[in-house]
C-alpha atoms as a PDB file:
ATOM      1  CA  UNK A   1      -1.626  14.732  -6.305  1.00  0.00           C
ATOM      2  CA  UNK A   2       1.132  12.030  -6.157  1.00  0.00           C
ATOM      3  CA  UNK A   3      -0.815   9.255  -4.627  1.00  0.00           C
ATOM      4  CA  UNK A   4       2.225   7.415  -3.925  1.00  0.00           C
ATOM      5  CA  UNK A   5       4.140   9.997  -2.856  1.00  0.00           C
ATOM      6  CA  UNK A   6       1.698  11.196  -0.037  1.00  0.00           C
ATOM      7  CA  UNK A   7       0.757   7.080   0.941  1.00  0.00           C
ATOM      8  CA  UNK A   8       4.543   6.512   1.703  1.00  0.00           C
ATOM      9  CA  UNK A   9       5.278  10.238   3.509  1.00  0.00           C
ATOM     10  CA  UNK A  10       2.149   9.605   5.854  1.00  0.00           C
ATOM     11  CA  UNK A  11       3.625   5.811   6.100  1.00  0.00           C
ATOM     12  CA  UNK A  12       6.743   7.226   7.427  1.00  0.00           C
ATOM     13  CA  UNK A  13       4.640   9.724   9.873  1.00  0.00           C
ATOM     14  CA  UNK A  14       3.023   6.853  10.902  1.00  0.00           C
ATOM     15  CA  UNK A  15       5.492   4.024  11.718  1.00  0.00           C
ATOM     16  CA  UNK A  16       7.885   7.015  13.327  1.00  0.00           C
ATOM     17  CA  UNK A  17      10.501   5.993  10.162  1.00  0.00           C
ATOM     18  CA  UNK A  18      12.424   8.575   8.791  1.00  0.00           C
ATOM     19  CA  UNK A  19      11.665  10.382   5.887  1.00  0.00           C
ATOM     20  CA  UNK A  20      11.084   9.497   2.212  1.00  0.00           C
ATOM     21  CA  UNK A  21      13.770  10.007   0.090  1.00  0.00           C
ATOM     22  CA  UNK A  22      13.113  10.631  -3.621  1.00  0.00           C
ATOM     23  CA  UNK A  23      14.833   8.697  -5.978  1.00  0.00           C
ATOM     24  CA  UNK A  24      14.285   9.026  -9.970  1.00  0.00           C
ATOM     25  CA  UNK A  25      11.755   6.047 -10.195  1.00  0.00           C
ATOM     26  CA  UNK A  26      10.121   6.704  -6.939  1.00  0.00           C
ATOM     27  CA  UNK A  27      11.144   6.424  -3.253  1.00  0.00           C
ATOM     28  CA  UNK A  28      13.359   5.330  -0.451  1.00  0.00           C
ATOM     29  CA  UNK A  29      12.334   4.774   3.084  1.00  0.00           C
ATOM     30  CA  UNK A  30      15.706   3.673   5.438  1.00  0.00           C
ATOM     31  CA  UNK A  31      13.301   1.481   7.811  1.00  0.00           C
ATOM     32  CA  UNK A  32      16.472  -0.149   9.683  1.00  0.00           C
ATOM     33  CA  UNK A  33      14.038  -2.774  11.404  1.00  0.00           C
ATOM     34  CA  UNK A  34      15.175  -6.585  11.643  1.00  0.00           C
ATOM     35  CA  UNK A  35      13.564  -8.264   8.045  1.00  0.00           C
ATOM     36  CA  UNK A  36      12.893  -4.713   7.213  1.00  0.00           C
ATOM     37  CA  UNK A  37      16.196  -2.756   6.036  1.00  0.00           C
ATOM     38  CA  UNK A  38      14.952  -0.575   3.325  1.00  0.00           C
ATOM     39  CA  UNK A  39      12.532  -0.226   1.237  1.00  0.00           C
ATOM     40  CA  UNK A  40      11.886   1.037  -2.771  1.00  0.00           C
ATOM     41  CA  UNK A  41       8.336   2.098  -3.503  1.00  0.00           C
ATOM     42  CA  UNK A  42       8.049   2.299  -7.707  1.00  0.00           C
ATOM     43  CA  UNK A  43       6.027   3.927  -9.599  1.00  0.00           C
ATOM     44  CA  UNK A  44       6.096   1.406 -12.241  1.00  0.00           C
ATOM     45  CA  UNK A  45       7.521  -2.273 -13.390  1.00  0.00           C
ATOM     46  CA  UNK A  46       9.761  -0.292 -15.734  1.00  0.00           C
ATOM     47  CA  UNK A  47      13.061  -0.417 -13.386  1.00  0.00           C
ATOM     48  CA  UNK A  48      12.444  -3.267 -11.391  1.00  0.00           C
ATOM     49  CA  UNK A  49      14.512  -5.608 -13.414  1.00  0.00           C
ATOM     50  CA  UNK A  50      17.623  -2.981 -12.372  1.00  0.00           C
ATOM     51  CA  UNK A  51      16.501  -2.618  -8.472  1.00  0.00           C
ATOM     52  CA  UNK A  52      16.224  -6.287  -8.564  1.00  0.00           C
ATOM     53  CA  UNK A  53      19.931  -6.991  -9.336  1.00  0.00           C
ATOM     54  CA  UNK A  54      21.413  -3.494  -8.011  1.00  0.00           C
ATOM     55  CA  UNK A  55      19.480  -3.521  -4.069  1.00  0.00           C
ATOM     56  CA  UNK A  56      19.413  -7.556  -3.889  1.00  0.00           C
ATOM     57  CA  UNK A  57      20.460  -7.455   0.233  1.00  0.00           C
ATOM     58  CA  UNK A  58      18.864  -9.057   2.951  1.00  0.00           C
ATOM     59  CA  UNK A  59      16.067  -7.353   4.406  1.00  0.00           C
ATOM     60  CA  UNK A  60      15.107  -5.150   0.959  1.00  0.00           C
ATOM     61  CA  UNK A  61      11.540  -4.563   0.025  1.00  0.00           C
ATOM     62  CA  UNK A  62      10.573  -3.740  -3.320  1.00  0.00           C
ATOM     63  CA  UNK A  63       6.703  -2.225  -3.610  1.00  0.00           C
ATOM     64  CA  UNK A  64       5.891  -1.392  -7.212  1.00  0.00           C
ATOM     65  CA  UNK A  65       2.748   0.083  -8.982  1.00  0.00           C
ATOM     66  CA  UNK A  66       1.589  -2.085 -11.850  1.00  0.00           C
ATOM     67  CA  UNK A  67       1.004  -5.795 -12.814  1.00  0.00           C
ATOM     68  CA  UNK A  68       2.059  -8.819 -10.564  1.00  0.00           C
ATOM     69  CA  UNK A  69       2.985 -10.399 -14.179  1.00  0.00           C
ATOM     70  CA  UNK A  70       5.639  -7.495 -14.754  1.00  0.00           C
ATOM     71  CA  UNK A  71       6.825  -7.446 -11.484  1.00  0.00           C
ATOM     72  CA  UNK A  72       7.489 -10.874 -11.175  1.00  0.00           C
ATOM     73  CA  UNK A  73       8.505 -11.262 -14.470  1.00  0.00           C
ATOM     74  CA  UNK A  74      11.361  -8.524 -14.051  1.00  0.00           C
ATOM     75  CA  UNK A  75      12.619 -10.220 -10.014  1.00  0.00           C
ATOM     76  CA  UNK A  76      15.669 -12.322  -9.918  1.00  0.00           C
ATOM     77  CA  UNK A  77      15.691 -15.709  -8.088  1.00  0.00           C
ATOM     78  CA  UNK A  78      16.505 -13.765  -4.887  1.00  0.00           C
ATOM     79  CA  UNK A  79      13.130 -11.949  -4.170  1.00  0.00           C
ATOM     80  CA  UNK A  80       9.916 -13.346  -2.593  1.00  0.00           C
ATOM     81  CA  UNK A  81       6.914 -12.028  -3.604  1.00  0.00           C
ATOM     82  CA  UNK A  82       3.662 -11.364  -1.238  1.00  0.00           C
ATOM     83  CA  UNK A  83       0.408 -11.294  -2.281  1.00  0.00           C
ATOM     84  CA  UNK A  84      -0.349  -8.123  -4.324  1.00  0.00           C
ATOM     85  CA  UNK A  85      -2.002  -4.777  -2.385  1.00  0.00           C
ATOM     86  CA  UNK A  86      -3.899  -1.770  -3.483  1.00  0.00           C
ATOM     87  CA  UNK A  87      -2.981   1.715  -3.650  1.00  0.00           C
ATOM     88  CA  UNK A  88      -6.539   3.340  -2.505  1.00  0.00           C
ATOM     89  CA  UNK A  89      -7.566   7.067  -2.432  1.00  0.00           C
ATOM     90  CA  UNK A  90     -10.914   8.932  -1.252  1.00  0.00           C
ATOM     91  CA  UNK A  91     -11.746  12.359  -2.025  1.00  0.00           C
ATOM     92  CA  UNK A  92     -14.214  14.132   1.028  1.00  0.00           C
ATOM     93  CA  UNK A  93     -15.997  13.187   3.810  1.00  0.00           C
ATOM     94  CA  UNK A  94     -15.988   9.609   4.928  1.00  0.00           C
ATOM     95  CA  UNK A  95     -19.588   8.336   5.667  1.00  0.00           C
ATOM     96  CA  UNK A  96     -20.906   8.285   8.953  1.00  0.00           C
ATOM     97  CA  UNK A  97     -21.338   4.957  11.112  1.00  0.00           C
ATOM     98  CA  UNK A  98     -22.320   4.311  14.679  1.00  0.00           C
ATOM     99  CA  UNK A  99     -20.833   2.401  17.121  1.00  0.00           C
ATOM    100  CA  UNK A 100     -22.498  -1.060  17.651  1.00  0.00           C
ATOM    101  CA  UNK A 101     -23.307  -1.557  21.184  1.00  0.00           C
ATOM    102  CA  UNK A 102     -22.063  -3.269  23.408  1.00  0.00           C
ATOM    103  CA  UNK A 103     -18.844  -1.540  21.908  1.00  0.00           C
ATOM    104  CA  UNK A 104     -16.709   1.407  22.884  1.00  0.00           C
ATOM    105  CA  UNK A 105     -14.294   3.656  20.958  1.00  0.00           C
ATOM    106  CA  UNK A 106     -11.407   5.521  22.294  1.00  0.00           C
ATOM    107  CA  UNK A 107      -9.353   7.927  20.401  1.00  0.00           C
ATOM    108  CA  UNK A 108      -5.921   8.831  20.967  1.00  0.00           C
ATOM    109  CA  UNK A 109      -3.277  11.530  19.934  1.00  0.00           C
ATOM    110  CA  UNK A 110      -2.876  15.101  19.066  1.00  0.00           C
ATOM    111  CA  UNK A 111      -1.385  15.036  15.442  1.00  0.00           C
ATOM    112  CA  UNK A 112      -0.110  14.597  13.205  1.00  0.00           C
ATOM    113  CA  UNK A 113      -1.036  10.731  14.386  1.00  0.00           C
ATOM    114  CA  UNK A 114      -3.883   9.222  15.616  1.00  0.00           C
ATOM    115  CA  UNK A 115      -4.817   5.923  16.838  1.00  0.00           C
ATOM    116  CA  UNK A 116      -8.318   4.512  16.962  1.00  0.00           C
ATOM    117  CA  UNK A 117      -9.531   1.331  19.486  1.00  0.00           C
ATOM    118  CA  UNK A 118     -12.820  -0.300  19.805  1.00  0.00           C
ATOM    119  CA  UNK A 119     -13.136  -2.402  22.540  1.00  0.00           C
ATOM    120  CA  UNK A 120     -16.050  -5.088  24.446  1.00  0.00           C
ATOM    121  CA  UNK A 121     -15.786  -4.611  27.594  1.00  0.00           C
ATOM    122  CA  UNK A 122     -11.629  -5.274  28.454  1.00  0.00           C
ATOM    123  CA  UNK A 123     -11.280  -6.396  25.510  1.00  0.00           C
ATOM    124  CA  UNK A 124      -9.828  -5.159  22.239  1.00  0.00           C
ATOM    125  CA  UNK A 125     -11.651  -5.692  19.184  1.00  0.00           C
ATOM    126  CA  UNK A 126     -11.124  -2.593  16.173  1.00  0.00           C
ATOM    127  CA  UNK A 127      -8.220  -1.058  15.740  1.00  0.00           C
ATOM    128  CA  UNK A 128      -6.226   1.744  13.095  1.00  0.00           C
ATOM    129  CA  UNK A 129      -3.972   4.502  12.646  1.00  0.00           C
ATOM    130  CA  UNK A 130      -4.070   7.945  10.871  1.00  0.00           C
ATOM    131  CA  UNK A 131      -1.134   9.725   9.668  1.00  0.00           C
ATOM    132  CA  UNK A 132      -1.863  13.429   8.214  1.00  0.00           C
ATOM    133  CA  UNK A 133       1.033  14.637   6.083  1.00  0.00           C
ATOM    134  CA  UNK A 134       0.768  17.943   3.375  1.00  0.00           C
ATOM    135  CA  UNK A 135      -3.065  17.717   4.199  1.00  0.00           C
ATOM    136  CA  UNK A 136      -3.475  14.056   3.410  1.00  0.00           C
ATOM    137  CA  UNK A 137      -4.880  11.413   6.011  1.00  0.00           C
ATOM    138  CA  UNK A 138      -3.259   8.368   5.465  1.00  0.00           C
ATOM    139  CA  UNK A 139      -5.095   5.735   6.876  1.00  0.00           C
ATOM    140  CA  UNK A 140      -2.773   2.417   8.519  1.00  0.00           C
ATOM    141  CA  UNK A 141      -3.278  -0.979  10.366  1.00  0.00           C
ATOM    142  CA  UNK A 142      -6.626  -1.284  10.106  1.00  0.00           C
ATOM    143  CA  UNK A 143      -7.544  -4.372  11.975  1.00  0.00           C
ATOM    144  CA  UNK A 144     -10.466  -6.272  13.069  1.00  0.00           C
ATOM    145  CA  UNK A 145     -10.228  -9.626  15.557  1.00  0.00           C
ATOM    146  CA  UNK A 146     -11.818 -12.192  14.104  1.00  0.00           C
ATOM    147  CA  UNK A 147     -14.322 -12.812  16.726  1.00  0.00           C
ATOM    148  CA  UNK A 148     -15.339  -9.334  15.773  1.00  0.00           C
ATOM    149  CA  UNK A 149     -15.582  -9.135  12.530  1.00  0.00           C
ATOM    150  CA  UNK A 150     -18.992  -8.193   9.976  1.00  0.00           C
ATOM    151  CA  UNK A 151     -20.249  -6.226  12.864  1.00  0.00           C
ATOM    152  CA  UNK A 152     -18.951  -2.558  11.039  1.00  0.00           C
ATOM    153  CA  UNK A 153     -16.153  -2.023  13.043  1.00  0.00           C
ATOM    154  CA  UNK A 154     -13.615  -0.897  10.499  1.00  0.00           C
ATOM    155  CA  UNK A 155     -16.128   1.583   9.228  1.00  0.00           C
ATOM    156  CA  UNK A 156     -16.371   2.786  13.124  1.00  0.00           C
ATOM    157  CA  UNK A 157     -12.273   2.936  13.077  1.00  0.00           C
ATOM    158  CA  UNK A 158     -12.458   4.720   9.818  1.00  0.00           C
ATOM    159  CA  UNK A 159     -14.446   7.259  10.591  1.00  0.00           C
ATOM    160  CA  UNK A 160     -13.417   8.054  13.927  1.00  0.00           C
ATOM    161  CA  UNK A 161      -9.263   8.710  11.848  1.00  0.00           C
ATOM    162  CA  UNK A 162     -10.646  10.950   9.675  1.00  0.00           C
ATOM    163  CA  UNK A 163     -13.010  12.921  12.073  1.00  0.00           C
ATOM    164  CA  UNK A 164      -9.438  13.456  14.395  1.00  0.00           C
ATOM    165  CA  UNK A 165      -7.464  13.766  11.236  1.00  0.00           C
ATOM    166  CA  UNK A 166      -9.800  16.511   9.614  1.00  0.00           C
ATOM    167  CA  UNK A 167      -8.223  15.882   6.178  1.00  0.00           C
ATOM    168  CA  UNK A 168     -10.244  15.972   2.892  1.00  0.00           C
ATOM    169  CA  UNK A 169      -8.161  13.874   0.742  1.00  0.00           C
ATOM    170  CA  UNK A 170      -7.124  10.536   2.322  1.00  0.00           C
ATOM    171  CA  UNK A 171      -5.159   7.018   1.348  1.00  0.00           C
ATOM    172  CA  UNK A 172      -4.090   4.097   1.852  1.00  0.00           C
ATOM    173  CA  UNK A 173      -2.432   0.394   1.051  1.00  0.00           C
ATOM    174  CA  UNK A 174      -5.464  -2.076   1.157  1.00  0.00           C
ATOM    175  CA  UNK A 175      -4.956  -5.916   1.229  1.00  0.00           C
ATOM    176  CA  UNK A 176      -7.254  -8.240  -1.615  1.00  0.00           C
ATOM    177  CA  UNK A 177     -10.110  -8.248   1.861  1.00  0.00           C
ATOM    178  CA  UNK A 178      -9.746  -4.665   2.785  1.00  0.00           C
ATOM    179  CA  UNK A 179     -10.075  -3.473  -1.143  1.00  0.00           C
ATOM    180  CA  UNK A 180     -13.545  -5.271  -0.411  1.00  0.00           C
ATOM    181  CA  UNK A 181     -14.403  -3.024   2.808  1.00  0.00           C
ATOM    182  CA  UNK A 182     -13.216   0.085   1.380  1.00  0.00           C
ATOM    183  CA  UNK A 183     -14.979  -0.115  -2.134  1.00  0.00           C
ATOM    184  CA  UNK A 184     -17.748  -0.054  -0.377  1.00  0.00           C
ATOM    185  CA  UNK A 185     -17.217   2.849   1.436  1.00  0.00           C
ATOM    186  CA  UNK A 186     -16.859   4.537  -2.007  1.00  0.00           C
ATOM    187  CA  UNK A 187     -12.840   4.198  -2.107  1.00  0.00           C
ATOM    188  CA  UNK A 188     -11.458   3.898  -5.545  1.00  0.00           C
ATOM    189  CA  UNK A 189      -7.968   1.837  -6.585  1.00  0.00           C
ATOM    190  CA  UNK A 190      -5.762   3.584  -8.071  1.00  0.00           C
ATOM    191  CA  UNK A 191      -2.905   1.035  -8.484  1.00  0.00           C
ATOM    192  CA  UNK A 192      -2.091  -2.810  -7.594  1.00  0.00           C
ATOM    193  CA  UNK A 193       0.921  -3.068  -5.667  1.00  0.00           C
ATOM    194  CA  UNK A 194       3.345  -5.843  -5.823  1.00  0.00           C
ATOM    195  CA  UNK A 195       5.886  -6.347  -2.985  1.00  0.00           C
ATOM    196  CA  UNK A 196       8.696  -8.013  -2.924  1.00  0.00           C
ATOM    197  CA  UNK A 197      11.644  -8.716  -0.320  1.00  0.00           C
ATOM    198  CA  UNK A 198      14.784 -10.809   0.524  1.00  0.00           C
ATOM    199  CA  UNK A 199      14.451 -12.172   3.224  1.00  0.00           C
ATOM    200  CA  UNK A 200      17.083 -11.675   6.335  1.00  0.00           C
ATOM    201  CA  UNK A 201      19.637 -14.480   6.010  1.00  0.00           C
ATOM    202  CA  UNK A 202      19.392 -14.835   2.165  1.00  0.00           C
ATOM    203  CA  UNK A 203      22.939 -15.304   0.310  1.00  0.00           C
END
């Protein structure tokens, strides 16, 4: 399976951005949101030197598979970089996990998205989205309040997206914390990602 391939098509799904575009050394989503023109998704450091001079506009992201070293190493003095993410996959069932009281858990949609929310009482606490594209549930904006947290809410959110989704092969982009959550739900990394933009207003 291209990992990457199906992350960035169920991204698209997702967000309601139009469609990937394949391009030689990976993909091309046209986001056309304010700080959030385009953006590249490579498979590897090997062209970002060329992106990095060649798509150098305001408002370009750059996500590439490999070391922050060679990433950085291969960006001109125009790009900012953000803290490195993980390219995660999961083969099967997620595991189980009950809802904490006094917590509730809504789910919404009818494919190929879903949303999940946990709330206490009126207010929100858990939330995430599930995008199924090709067969693959890709898992998005997973998100815990902080006054909620270490109570195994994501796990609730988690499971709940892939019971609605019904897929048995899922991803997803983790952050450095949620690598930590979904390792131990038995998800394994398949790549670091580095991203990279210029920001709206740059020369």
């Amino acid at each position: 399976m291209d990992i990457l391939g199906a992350w960035v098509r169920g991204w698209a799904v997702s967000r309601a951005a139009p469609p990937p575009v394949p391009e030689g050394d990976g993909y091309r989503v046209d986001v056309g949101l304010p700080g959030h023109r385009v953006r590249y998704l490579l498979r590897s450091p090997a062209t970002v030197a060329e992106r990095a001079r060649t798509v150098a506009r305001p408002g370009t992201w750059l996500k590439t598979c490999g070391s922050r070293s060679a990433v950085e190493a291969a960006l001109t003095a125009e790009w900012e970089v953000r803290d490195t993410e993980y390219l995660m996959s999961f083969d099967g069932a997620l595991p189980a996990a009950e809802v904490p009281a006094p917590y509730a858990v809504s789910v919404t949609g009818t494919g190929p998205v879903w949303s999940v929310a946990v709330t206490s009482g009126a207010s929100p606490a858990a939330r995430g989205w599930v995008a199924v594209d090709s067969g693959v549930a890709v898992f998005d904006r997973i998100e815990t309040e902080p006054a909620h947290r270490r109570r195994g809410l994501g796990r609730v959110v988690m499971h709940r997206l892939a019971v609605a989704a019904g897929a048995r092969s899922s991803v997803l982009l983790a952050s450095a914390a949620g690598r930590e959550l979904y390792g131990a739900l038995g998800w394994r990394v398949v790549s670091e990602v580095v991203p990279a933009h210029v920001p709206e207003g740059a020369a």
